[in-house]
C-alpha atoms as a PDB file:
ATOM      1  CA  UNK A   1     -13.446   1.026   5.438  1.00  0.00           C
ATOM      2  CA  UNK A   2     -11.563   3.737   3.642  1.00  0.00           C
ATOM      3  CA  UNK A   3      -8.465   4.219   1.565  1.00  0.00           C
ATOM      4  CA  UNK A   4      -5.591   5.611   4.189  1.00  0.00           C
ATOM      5  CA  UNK A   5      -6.669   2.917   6.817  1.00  0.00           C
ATOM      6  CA  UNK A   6      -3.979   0.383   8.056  1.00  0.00           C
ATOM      7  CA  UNK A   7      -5.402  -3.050   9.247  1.00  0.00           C
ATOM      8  CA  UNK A   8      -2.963  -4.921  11.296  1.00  0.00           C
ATOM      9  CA  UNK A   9      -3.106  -8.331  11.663  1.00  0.00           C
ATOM     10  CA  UNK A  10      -3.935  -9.402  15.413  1.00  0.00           C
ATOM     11  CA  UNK A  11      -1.481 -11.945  17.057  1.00  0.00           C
ATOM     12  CA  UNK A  12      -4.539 -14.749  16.644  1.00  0.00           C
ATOM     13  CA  UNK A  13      -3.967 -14.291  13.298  1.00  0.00           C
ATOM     14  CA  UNK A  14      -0.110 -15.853  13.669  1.00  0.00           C
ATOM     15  CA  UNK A  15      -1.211 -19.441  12.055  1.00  0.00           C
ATOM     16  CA  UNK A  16      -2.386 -17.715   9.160  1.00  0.00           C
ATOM     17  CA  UNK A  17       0.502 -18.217   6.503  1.00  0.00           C
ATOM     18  CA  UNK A  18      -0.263 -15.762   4.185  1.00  0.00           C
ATOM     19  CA  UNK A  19      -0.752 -12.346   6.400  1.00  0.00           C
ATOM     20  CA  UNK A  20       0.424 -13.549  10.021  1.00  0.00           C
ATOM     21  CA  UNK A  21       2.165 -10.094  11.232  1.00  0.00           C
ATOM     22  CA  UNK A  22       1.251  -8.383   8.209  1.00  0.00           C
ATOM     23  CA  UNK A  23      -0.206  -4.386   7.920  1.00  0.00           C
ATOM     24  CA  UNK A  24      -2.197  -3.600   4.709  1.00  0.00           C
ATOM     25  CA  UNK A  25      -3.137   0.001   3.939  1.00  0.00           C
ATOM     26  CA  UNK A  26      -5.892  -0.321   2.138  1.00  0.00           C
ATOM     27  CA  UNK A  27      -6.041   1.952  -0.754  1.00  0.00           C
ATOM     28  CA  UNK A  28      -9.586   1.827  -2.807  1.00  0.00           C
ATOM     29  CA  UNK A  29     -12.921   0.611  -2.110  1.00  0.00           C
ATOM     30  CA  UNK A  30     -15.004   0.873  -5.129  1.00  0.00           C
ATOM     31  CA  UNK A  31     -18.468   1.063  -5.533  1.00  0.00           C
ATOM     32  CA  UNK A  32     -19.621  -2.165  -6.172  1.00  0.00           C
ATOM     33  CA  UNK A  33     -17.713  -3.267  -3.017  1.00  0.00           C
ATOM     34  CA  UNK A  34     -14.691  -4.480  -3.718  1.00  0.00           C
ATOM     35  CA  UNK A  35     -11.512  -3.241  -1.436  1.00  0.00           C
ATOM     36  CA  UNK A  36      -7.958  -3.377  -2.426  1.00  0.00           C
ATOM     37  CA  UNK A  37      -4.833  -3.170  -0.063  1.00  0.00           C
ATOM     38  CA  UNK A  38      -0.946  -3.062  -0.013  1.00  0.00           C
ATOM     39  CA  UNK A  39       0.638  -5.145   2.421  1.00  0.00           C
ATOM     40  CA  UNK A  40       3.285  -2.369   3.655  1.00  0.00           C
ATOM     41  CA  UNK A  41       5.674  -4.521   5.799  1.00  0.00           C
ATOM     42  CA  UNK A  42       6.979  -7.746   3.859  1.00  0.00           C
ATOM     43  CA  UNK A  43      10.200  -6.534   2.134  1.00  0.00           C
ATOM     44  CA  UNK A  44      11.034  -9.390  -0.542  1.00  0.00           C
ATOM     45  CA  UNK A  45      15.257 -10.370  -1.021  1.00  0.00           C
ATOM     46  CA  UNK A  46      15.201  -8.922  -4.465  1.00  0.00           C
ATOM     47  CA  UNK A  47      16.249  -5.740  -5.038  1.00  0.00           C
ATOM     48  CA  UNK A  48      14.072  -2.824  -7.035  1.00  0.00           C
ATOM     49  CA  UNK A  49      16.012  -3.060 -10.523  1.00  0.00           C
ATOM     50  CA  UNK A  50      15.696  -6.812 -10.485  1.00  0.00           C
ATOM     51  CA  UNK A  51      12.108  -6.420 -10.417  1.00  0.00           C
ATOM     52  CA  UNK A  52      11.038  -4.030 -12.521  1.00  0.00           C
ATOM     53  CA  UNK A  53      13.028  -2.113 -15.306  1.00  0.00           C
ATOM     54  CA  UNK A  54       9.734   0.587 -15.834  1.00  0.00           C
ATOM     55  CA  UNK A  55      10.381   0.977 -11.706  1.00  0.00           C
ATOM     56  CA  UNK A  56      13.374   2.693 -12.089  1.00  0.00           C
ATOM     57  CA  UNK A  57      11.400   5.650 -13.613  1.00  0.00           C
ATOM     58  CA  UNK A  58       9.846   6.155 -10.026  1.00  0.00           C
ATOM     59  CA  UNK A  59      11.795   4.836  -7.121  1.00  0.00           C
ATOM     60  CA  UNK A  60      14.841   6.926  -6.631  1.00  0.00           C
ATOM     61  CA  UNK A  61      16.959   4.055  -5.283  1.00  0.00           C
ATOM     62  CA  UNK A  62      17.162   1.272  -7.416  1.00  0.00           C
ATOM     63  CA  UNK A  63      19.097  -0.942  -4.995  1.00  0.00           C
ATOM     64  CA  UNK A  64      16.101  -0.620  -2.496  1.00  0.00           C
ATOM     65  CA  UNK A  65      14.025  -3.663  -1.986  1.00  0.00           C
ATOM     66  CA  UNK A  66      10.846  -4.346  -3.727  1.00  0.00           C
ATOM     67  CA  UNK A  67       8.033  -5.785  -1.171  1.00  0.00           C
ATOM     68  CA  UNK A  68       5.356  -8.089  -1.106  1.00  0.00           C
ATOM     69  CA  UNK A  69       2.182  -6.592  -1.874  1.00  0.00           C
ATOM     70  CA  UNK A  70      -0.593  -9.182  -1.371  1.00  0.00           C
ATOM     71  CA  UNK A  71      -1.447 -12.274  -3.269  1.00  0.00           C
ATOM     72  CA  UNK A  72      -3.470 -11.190  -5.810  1.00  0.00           C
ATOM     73  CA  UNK A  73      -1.529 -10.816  -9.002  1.00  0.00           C
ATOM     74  CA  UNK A  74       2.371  -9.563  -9.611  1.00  0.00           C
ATOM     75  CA  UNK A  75       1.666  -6.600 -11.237  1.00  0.00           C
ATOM     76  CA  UNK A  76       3.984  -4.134 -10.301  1.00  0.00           C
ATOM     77  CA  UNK A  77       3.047  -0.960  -8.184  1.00  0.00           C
ATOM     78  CA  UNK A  78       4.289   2.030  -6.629  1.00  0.00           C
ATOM     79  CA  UNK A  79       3.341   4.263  -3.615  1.00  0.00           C
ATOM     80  CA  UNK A  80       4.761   7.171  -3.770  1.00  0.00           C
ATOM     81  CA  UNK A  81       4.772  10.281  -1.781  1.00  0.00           C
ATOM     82  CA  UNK A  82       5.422  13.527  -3.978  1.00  0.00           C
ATOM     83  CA  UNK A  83       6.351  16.727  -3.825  1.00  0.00           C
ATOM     84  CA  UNK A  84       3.191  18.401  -5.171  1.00  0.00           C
ATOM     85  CA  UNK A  85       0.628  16.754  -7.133  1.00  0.00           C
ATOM     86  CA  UNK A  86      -1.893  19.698  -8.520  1.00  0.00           C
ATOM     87  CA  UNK A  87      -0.864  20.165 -11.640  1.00  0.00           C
ATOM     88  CA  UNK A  88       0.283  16.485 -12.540  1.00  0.00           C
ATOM     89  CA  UNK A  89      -3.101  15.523 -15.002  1.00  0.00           C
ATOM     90  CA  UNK A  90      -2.832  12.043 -14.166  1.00  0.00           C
ATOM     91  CA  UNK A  91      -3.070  12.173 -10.393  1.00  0.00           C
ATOM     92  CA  UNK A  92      -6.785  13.022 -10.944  1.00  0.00           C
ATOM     93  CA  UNK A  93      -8.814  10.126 -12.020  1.00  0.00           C
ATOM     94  CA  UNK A  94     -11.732  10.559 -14.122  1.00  0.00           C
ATOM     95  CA  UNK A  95     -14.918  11.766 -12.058  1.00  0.00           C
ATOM     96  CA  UNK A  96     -17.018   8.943 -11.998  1.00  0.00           C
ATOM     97  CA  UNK A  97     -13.832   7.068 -10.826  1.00  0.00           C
ATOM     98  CA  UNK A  98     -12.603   9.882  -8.382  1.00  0.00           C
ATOM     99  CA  UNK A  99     -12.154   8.441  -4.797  1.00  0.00           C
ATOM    100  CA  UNK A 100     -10.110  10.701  -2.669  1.00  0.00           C
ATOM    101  CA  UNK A 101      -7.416   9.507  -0.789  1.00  0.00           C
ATOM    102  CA  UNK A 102      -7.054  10.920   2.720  1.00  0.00           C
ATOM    103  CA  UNK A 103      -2.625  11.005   2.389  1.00  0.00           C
ATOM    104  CA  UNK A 104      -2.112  14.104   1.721  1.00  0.00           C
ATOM    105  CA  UNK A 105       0.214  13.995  -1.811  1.00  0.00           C
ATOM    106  CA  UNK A 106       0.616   9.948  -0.972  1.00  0.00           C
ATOM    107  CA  UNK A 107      -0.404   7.950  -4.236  1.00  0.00           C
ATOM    108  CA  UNK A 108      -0.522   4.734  -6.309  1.00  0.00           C
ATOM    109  CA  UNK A 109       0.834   4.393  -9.514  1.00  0.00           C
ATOM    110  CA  UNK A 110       0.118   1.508 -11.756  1.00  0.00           C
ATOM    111  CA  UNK A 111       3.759   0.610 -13.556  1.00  0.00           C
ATOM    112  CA  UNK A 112       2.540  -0.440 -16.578  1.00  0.00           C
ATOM    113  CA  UNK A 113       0.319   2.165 -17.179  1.00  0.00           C
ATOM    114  CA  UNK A 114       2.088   5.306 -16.555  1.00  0.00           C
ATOM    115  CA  UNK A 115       3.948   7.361 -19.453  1.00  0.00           C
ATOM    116  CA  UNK A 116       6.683   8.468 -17.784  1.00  0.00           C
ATOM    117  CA  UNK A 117       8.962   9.578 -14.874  1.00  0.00           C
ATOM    118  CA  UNK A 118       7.716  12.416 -12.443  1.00  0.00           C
ATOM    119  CA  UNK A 119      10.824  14.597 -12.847  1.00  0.00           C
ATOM    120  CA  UNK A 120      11.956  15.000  -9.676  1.00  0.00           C
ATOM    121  CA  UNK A 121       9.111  15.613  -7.869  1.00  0.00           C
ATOM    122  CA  UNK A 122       8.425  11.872  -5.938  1.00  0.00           C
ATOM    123  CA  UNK A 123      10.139  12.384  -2.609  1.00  0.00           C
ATOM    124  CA  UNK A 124       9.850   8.649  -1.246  1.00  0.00           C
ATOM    125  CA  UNK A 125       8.942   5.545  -3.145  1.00  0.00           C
ATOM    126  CA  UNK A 126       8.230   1.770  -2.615  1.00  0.00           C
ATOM    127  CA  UNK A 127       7.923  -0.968  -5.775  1.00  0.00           C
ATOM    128  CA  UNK A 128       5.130  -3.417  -4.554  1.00  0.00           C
ATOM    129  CA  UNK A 129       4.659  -6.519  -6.008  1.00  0.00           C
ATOM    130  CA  UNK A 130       0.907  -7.817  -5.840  1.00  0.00           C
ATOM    131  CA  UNK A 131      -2.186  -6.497  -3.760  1.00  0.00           C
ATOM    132  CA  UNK A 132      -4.524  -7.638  -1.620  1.00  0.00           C
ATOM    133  CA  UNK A 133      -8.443  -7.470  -2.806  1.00  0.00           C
ATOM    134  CA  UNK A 134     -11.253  -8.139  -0.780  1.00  0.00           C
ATOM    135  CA  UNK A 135     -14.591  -9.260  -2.779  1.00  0.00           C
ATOM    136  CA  UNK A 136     -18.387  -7.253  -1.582  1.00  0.00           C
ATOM    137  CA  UNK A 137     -18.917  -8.072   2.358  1.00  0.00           C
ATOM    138  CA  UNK A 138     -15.932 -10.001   2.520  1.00  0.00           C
ATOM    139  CA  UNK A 139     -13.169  -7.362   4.557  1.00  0.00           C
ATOM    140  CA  UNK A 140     -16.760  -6.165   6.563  1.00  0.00           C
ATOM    141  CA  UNK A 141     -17.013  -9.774   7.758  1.00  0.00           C
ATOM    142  CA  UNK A 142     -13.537 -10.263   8.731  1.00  0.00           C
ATOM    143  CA  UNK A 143     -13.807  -7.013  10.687  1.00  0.00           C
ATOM    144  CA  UNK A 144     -16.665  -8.462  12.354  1.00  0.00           C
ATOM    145  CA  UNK A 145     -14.497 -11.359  13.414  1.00  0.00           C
ATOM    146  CA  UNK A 146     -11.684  -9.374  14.366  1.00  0.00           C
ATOM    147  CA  UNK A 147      -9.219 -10.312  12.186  1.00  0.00           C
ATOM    148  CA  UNK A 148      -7.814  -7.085  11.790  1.00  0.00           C
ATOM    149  CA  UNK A 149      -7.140  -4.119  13.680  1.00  0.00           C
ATOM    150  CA  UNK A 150      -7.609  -0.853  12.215  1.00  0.00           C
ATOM    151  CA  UNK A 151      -5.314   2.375  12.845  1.00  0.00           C
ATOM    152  CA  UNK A 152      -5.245   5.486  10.540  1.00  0.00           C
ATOM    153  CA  UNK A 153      -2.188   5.928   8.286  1.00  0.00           C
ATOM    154  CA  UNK A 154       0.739   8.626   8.006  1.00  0.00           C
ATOM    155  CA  UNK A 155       3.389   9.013   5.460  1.00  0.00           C
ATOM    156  CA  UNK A 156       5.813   7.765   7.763  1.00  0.00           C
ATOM    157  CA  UNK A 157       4.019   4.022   8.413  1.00  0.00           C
ATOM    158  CA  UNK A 158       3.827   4.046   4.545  1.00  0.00           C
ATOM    159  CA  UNK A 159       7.558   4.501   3.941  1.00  0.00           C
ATOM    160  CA  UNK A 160       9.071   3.396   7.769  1.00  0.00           C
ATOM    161  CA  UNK A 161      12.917   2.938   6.842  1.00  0.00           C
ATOM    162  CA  UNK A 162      12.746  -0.326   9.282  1.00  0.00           C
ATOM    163  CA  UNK A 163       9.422  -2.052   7.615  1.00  0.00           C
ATOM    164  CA  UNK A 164      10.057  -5.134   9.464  1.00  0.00           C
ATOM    165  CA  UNK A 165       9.753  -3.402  12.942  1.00  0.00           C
ATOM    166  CA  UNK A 166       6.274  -1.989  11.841  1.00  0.00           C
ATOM    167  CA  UNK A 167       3.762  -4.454  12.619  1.00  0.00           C
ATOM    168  CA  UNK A 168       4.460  -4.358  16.186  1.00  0.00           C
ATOM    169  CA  UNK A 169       4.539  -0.549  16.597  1.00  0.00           C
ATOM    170  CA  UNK A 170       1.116  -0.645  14.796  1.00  0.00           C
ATOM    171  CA  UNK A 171      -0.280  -3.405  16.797  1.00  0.00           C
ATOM    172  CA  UNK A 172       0.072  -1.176  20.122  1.00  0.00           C
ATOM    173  CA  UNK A 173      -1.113   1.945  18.640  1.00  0.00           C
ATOM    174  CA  UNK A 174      -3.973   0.024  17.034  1.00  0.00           C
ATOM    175  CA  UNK A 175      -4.763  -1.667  20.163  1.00  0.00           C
ATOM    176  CA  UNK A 176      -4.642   1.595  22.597  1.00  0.00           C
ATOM    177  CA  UNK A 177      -1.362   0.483  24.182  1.00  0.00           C
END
């Protein structure tokens, strides 16, 4: 599995409460195993300003709605495609944490942890609230069982302006209709 992948949730997967029509893009897997994902397609009924004040620093519509991340947490994140990202120092994690990610100029940004606004240069944005982790072995196995289907990701799956018509237009392509 690797960051830029989408797994789409198969129609057997419907009883399942918690990601039944649901596409993560999965967006680290670290060395010791562990996988997280961003569940791309569950917009929530509260808007972007409601949910974050330090959000408004990186979405450029604050009356856009935040989504559902996963169900891990409700820290606040943002994916974010910019404009250029060389010379922005924090893009670049530390080397023994560098993991690239296959979007070009597509990243995640950690709300809390950010100093500031990106002046202008983040093109499209999404506030996501909560991720989805996988522990060691644990995604492999549900591969195994086919709980997910796997497609690569573009920009435009990441930021579709109709989220909620997403899962089925990833289901085909992820299932060679």
């Amino acid at each position: 599995m690797t960051p830029g992948t989408l797994l789409v949730a198969p129609p057997s997967q419907d009883a399942d409460p918690v990601f039944a029509q649901t596409v993560v893009l999965l967006v680290d897997q670290e060395p010791n195993g562990i996988t997280t994902g961003i569940a791309i397609n569950r917009p929530l009924d509260q808007k972007v300003v409601d949910s974050s004040a330090l959000a408004l620093l990186f979405v450029p519509e604050p009356d856009a709605r935040a989504f559902w991340g996963g169900p891990m947490g409700s820290d606040p994140a943002i994916l974010a495609q910019f404009r250029s990202v060389d010379d922005l120092e924090w893009f670049h994690l530390p080397v023994r944490q560098r993991r690239p990610f296959p979007l070009p100029d597509v990243g995640v940004v950690a709300v809390a942890e950010h100093p500031g606004p990106f002046e202008d240069r983040i093109v499209r944005a999404r506030l996501f609230i909560g991720l989805c982790v996988w522990g060691r072995g644990q995604l492999e196995a549900e591969l195994e069982r086919e709980t997910w289907l796997q497609t690569p990701a573009t920009p435009d799956d990441i930021f579709a302006p109709r989220p909620e018509r997403l899962w089925p237009e990833l289901l085909a392509r992820a299932s060679g209709r």
